[in-house]
Protein backbone atom coordinates (compact mmCIF):
# COMPACT_ATOMS: atom_id res chain seq x y z
CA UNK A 1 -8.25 -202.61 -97.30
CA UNK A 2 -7.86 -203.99 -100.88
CA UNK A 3 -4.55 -205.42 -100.91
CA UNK A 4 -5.30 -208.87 -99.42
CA UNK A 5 -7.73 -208.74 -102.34
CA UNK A 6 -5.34 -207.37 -105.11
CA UNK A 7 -2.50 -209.84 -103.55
CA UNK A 8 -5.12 -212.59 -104.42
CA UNK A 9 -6.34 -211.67 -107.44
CA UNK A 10 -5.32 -208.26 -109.31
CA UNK A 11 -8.09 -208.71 -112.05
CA UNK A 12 -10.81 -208.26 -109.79
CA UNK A 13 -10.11 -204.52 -108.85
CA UNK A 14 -10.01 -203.65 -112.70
CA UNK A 15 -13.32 -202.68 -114.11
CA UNK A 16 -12.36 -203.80 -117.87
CA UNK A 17 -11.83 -207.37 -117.39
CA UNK A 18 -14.15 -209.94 -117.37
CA UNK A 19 -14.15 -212.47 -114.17
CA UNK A 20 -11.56 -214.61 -115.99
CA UNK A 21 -8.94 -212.20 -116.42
CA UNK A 22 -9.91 -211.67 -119.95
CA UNK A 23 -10.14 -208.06 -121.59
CA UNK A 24 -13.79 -206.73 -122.05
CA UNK A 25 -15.33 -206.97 -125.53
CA UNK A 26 -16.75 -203.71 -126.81
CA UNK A 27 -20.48 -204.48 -125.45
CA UNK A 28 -19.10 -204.70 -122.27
CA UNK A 29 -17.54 -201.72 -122.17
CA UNK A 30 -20.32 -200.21 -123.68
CA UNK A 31 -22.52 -201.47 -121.04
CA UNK A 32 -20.62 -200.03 -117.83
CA UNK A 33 -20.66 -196.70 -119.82
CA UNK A 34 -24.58 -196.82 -120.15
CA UNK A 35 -25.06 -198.03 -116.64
CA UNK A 36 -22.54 -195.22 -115.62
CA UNK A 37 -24.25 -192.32 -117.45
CA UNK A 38 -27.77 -193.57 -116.76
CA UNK A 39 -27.72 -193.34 -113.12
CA UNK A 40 -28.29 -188.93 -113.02
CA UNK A 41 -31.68 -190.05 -114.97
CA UNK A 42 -33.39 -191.73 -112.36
CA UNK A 43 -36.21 -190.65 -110.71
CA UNK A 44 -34.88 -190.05 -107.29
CA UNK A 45 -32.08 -188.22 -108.65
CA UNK A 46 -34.04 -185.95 -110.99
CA UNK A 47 -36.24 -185.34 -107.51
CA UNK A 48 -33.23 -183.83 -105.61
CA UNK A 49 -32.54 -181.32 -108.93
CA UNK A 50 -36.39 -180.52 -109.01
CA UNK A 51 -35.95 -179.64 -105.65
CA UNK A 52 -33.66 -176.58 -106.31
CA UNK A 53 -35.28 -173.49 -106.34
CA UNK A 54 -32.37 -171.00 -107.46
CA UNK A 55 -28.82 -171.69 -108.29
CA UNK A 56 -27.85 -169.57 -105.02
CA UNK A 57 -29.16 -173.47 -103.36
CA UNK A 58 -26.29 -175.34 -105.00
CA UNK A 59 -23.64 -175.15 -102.61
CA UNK A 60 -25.97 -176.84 -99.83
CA UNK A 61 -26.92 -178.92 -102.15
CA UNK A 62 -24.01 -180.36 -103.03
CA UNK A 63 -23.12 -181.27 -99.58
CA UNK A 64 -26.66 -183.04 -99.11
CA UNK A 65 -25.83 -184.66 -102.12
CA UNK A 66 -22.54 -185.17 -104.68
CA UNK A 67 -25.45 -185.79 -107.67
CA UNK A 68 -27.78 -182.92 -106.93
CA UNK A 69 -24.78 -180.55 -108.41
């Protein structure tokens, strides 16, 4: 599904360069890392772990969901 893309272009499937080809800078980096880890903190992902009423619930969980455990 991707290799007509990677045949085309290779530095578009790597997250650590920049449009141009060119290596990301530290702030760059820094920013996919915050957008990354931030995502668990939103509010309709802290709603599905509210929602848990006893760890015996994870399993099912977990299939509704890969965040909610």
């Amino acid at each position: 599904m991707l290799r007509p893309l990677e045949a085309r272009e290779p530095a578009l499937l790597d997250p650590f360069l920049g449009s141009g080809g060119e290596a990301l800078g530290v702030i760059g980096i820094a920013s996919l890392l915050a957008w990354g880890l931030g995502y668990p903190g939103q509010p309709h992902i802290l709603a599905r772990f509210m929602a848990i009423r006893s760890a015996d619930e994870m399993p099912a969980r977990r299939a509704v969901s890969p965040w909610a455990g």
